[in-house]
C-alpha atoms as a PDB file:
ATOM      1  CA  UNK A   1      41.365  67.372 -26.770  1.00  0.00           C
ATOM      2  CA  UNK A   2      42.331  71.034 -26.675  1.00  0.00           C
ATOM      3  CA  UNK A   3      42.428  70.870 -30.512  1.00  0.00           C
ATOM      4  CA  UNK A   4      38.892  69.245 -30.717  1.00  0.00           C
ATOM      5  CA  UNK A   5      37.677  71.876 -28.439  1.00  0.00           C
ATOM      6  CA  UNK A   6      39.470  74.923 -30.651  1.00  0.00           C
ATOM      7  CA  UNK A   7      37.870  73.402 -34.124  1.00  0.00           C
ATOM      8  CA  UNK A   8      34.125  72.893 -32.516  1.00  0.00           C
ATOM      9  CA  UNK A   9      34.229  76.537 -31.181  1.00  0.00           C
ATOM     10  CA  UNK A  10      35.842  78.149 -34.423  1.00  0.00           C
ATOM     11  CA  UNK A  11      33.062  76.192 -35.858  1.00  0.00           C
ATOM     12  CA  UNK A  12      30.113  77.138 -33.623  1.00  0.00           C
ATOM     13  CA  UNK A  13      31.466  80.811 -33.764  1.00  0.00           C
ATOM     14  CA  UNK A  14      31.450  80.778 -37.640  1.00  0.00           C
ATOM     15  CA  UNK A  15      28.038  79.839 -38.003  1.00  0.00           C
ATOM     16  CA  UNK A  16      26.414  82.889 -35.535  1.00  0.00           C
ATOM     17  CA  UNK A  17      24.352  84.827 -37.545  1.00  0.00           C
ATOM     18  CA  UNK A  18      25.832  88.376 -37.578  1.00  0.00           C
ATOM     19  CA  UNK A  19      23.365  90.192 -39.255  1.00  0.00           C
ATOM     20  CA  UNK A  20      19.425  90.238 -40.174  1.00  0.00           C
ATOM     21  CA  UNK A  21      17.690  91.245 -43.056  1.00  0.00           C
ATOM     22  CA  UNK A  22      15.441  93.951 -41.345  1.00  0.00           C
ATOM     23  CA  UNK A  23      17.969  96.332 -40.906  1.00  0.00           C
ATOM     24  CA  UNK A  24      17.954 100.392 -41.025  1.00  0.00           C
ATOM     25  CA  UNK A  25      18.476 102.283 -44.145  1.00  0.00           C
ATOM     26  CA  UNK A  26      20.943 104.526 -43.715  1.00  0.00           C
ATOM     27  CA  UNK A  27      21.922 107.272 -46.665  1.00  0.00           C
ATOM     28  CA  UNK A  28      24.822 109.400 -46.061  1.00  0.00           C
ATOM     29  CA  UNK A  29      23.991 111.940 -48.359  1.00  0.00           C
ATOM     30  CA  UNK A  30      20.920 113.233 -45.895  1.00  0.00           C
ATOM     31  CA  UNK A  31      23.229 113.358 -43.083  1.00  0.00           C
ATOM     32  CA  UNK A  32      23.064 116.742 -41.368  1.00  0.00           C
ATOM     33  CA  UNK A  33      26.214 118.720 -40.923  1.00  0.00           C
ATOM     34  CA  UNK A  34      27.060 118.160 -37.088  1.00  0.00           C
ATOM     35  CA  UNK A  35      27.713 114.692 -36.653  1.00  0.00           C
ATOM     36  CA  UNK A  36      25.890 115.183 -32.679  1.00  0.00           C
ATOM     37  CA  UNK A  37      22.814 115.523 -34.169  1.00  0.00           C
ATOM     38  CA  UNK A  38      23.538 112.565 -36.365  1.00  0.00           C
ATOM     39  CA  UNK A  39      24.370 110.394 -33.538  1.00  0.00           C
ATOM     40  CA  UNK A  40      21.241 111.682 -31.284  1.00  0.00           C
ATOM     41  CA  UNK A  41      18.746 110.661 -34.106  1.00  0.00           C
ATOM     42  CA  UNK A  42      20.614 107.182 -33.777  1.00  0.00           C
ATOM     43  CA  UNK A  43      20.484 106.883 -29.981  1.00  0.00           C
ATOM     44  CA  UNK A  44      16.939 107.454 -29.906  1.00  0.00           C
ATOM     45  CA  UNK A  45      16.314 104.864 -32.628  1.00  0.00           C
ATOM     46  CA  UNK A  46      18.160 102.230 -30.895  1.00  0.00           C
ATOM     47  CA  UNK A  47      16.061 103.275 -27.472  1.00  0.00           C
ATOM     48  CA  UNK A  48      12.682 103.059 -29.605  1.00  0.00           C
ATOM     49  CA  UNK A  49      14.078  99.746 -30.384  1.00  0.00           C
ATOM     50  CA  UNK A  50      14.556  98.739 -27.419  1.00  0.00           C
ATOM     51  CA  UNK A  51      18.190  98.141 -27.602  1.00  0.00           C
ATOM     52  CA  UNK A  52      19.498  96.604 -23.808  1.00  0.00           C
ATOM     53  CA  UNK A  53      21.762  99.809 -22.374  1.00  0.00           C
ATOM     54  CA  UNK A  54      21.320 101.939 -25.278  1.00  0.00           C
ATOM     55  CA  UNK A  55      23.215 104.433 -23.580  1.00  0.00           C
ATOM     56  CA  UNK A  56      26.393 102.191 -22.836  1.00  0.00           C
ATOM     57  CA  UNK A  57      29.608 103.095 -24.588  1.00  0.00           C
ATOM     58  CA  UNK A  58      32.972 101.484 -24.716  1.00  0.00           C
ATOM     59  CA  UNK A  59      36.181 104.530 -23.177  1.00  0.00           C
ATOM     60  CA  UNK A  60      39.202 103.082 -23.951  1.00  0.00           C
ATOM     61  CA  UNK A  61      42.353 105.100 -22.819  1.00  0.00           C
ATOM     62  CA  UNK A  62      46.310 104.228 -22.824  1.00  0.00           C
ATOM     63  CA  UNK A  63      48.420 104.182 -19.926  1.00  0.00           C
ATOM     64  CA  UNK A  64      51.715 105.174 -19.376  1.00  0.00           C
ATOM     65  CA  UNK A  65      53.329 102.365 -21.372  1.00  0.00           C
ATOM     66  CA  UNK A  66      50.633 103.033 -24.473  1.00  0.00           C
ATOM     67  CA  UNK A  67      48.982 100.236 -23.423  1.00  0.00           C
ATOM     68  CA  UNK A  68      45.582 100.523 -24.359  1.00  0.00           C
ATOM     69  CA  UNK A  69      42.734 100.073 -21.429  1.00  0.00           C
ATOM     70  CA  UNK A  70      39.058  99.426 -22.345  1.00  0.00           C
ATOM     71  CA  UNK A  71      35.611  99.365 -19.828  1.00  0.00           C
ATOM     72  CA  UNK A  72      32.288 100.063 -20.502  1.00  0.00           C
ATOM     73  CA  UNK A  73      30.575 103.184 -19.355  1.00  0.00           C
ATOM     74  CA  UNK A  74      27.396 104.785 -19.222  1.00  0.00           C
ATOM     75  CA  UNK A  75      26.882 107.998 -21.362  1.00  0.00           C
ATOM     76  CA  UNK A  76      25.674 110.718 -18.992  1.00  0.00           C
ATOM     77  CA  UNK A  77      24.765 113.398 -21.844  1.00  0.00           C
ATOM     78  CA  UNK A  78      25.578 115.345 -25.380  1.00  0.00           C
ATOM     79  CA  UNK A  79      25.610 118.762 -24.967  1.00  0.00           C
ATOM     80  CA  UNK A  80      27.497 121.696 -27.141  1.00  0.00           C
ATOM     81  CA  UNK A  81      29.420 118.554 -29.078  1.00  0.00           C
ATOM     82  CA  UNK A  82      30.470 117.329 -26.076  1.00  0.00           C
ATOM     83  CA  UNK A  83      30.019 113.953 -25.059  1.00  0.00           C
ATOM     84  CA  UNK A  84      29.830 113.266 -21.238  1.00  0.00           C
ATOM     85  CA  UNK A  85      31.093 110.437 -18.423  1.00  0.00           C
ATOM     86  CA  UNK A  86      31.633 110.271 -15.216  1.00  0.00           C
ATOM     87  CA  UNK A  87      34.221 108.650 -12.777  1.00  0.00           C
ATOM     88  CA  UNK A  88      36.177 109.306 -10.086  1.00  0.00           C
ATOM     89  CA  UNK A  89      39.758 111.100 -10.471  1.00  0.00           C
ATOM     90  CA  UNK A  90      41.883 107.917  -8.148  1.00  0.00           C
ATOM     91  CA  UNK A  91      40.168 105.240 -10.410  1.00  0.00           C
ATOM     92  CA  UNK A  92      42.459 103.720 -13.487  1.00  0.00           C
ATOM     93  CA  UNK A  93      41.184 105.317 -16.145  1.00  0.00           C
ATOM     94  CA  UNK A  94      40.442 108.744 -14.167  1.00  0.00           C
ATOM     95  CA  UNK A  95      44.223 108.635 -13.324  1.00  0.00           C
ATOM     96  CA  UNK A  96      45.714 107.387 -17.307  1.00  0.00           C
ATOM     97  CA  UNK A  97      43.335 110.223 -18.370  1.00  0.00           C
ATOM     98  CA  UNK A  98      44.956 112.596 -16.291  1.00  0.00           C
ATOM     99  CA  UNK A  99      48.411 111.646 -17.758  1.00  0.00           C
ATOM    100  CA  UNK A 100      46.791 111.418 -21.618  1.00  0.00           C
ATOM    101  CA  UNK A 101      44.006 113.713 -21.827  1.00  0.00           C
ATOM    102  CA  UNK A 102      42.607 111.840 -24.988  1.00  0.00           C
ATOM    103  CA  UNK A 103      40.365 108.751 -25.711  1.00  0.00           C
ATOM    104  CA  UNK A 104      38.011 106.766 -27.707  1.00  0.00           C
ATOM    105  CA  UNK A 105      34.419 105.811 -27.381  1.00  0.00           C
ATOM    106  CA  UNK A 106      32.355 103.088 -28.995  1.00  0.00           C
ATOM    107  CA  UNK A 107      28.880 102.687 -29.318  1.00  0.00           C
ATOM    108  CA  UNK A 108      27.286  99.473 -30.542  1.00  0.00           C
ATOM    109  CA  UNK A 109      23.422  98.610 -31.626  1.00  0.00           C
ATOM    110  CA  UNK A 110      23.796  94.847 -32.622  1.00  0.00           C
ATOM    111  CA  UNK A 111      19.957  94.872 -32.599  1.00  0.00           C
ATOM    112  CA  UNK A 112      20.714  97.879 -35.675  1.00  0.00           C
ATOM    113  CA  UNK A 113      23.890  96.869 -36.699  1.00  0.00           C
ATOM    114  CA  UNK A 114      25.170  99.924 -35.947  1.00  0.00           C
ATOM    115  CA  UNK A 115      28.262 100.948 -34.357  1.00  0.00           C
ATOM    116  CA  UNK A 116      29.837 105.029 -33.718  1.00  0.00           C
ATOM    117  CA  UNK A 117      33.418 105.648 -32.984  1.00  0.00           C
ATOM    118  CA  UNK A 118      34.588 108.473 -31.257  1.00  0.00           C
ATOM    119  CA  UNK A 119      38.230 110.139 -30.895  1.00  0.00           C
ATOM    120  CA  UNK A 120      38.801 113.335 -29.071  1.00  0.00           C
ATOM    121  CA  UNK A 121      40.576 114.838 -26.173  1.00  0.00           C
ATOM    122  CA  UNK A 122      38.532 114.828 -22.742  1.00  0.00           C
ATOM    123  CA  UNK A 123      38.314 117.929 -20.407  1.00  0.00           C
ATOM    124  CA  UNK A 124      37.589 118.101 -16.936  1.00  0.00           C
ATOM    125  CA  UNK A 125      33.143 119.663 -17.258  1.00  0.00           C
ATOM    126  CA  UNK A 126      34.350 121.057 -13.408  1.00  0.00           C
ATOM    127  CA  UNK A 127      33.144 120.944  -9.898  1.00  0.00           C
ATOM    128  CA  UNK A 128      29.248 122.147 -11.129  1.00  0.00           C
ATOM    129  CA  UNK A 129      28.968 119.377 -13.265  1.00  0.00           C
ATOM    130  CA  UNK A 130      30.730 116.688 -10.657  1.00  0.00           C
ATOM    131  CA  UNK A 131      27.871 117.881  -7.916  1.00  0.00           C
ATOM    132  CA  UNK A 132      24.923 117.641 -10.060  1.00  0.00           C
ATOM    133  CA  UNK A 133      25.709 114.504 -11.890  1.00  0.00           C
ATOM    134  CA  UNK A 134      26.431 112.522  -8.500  1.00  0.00           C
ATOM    135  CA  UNK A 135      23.750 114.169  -6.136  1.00  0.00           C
ATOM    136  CA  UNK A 136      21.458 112.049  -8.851  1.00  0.00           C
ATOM    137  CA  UNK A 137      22.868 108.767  -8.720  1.00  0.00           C
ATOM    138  CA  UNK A 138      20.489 106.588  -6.234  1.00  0.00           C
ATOM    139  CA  UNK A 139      22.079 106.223  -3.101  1.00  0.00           C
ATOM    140  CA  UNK A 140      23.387 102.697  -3.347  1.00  0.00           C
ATOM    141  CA  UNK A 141      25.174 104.276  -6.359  1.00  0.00           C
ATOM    142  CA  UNK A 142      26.611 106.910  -4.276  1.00  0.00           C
ATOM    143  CA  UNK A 143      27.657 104.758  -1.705  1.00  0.00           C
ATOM    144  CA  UNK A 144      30.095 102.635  -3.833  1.00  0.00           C
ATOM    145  CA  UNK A 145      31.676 105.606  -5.364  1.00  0.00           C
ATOM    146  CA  UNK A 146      32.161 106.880  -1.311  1.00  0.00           C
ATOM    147  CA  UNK A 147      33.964 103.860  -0.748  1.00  0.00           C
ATOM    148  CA  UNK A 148      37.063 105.271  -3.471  1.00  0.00           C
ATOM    149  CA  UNK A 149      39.060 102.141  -3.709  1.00  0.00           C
ATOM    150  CA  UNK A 150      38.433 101.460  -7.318  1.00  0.00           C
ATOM    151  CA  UNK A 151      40.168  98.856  -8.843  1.00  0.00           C
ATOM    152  CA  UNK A 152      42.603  98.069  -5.732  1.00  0.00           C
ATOM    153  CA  UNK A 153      42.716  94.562  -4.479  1.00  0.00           C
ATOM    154  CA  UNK A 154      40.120  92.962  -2.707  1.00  0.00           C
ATOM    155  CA  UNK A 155      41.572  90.590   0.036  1.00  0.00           C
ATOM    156  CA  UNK A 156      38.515  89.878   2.196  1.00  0.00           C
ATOM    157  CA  UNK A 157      34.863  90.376   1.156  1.00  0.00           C
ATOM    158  CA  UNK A 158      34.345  91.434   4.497  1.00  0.00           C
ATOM    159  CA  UNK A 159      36.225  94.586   3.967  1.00  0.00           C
ATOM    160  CA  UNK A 160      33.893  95.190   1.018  1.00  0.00           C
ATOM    161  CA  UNK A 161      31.350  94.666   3.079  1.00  0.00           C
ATOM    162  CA  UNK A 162      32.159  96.591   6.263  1.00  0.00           C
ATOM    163  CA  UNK A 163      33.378  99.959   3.470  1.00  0.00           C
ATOM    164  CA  UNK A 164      29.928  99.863   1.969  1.00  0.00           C
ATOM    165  CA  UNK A 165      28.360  99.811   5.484  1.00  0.00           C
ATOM    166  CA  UNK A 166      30.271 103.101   6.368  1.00  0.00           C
ATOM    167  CA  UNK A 167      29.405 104.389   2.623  1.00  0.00           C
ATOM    168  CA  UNK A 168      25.370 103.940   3.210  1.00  0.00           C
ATOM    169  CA  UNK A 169      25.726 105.783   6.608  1.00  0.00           C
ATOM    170  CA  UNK A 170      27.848 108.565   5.399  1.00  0.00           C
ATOM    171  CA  UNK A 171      25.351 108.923   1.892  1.00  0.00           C
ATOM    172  CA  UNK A 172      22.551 108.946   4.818  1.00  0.00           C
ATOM    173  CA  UNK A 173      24.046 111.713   7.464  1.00  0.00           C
ATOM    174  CA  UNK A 174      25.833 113.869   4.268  1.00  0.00           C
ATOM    175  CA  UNK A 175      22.980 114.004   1.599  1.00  0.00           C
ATOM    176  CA  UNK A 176      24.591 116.520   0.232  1.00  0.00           C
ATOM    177  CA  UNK A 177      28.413 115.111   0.402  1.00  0.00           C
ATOM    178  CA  UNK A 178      30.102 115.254  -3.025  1.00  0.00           C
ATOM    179  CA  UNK A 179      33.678 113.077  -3.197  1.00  0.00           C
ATOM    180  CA  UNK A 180      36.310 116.047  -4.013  1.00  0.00           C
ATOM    181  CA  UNK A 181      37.270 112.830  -6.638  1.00  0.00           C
ATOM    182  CA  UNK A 182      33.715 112.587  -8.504  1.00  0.00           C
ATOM    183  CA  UNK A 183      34.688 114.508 -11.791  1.00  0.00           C
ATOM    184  CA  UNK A 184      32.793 114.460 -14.933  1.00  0.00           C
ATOM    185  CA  UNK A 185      34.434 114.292 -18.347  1.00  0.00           C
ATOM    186  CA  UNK A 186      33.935 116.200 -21.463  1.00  0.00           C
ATOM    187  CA  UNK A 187      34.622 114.305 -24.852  1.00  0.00           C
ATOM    188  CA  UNK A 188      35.446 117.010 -27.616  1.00  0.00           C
ATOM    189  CA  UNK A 189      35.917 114.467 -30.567  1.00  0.00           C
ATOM    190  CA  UNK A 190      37.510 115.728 -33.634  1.00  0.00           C
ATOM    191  CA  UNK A 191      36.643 112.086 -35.780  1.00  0.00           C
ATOM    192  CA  UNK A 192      33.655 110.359 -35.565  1.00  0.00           C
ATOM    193  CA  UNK A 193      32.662 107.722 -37.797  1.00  0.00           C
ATOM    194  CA  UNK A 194      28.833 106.256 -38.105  1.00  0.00           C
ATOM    195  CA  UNK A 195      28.564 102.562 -39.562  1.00  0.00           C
ATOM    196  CA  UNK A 196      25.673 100.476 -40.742  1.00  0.00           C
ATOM    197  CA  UNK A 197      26.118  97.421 -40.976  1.00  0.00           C
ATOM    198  CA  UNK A 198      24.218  95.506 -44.281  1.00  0.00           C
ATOM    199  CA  UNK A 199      23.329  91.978 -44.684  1.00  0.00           C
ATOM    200  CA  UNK A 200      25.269  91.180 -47.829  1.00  0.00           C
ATOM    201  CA  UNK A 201      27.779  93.019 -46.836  1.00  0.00           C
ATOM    202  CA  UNK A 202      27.742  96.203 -48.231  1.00  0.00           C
ATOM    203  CA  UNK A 203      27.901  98.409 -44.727  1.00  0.00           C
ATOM    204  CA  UNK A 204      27.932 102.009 -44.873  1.00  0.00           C
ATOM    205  CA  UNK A 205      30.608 104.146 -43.647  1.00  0.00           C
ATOM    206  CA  UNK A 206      30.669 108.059 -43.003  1.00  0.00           C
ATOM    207  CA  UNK A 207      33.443 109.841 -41.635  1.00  0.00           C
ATOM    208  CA  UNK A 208      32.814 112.928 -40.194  1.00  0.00           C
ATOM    209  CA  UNK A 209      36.157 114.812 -39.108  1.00  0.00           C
ATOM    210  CA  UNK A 210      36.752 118.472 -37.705  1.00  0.00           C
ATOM    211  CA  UNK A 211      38.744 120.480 -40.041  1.00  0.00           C
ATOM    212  CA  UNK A 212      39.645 124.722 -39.136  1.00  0.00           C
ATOM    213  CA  UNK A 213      36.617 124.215 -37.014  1.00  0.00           C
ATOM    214  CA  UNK A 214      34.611 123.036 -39.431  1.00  0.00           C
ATOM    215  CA  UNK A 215      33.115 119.299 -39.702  1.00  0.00           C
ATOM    216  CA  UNK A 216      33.719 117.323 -43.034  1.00  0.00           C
ATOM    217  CA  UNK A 217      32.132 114.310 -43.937  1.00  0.00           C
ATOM    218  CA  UNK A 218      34.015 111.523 -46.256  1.00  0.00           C
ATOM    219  CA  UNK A 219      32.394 108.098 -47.286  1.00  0.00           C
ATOM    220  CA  UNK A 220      34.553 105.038 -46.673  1.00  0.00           C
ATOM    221  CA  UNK A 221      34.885 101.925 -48.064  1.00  0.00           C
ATOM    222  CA  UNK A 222      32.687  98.967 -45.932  1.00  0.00           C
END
């Protein structure tokens, strides 16, 4: 049975169409120098596309082991070659980037068949950046990150329930209440890759890494 099962969904998986013929051109040799603005002109293309969560991005991190960790985040901003997140300091990947300062992020269009990768150390943007980013979130949004117990084990939904309840009060009596937590990260990469993916195969690959302060750009192979 479990073999049965294994060959239909190998099979069903193999037949998925991956890619479509109306895809995005995509010439390296007009790409400007900065690979930001690069990877702004995409994010806007994949918004005007309509793209579901345009803005979501992949941070993957290691923890003390080097075992690598991987969640999906929501890209707060580009600014200065900086790319920007936010989380709390006591959550798992707030605490393994604390011990390891670096990480990766991935962006992915399937509707473009494009994807960016990211590699870079991360730097605390301060307590500036923390207060204005979270005074924005709507207040149910605030409310969960009040509650701080991120990733811990949930052993009665009533406890979720009850924490939430004291969140929504606290967000409505404090509306100015910042977590001393709430941090937003800087990404400085110093690799970032662009890929377009092509229907027969042929995707296109640029490199763009930082060099003396200065970006270089290298074509790969697909």
């Amino acid at each position: 049975m479990s073999d049965h099962n294994d060959d239909t969904l190998r099979s069903r998986l193999r037949g998925l169409r991956v890619f479509s013929d109306d895809l995005p051109a995509f010439d390296p040799a007009g790409a400007p120098e900065q690979p930001a603005e690069l990877f702004v002109e995409w994010l806007t293309a994949a918004i005007e596309a309509g793209v579901p969560g345009a803005h979501a991005m992949t941070l993957s991190t290691v923890d003390a082991g080097g075992r690598p960790n991987a969640r999906v985040l929501i890209l707060k901003d580009v600014q200065d070659g900086r790319w920007q997140f936010a989380t709390t300091r006591t959550s798992t990947k707030g605490r393994e980037l604390e011990a390891s300062p670096s990480a990766a992020l991935t962006f992915h269009w399937p509707q473009l068949a494009r994807q960016v990768r990211l590699r870079g150390r991360v730097l605390d943007a301060g307590p500036d950046a923390a207060a204005r980013d979270f005074l924005a979130r709507p207040d149910g949004s605030r409310a969960e990150s009040l509650v701080g117990r991120q990733s811990q084990v949930l052993r009665e939904e009533a406890d979720l329930d009850g924490a939430l309840e004291d969140a929504r009060a606290r967000v409505t009596a404090e509306p100015e209440l910042v977590p001393e937590a709430w941090v937003v990260y800087d990404l400085v990469p110093d690799e970032i890759e662009f890929w377009q993916g092509e229907a027969h195969r042929r995707h296109v690959r640029l490199r763009y890494t930082l060099r003396e302060h200065r970006w270089m750009r290298e074509r790969l192979w697909p």
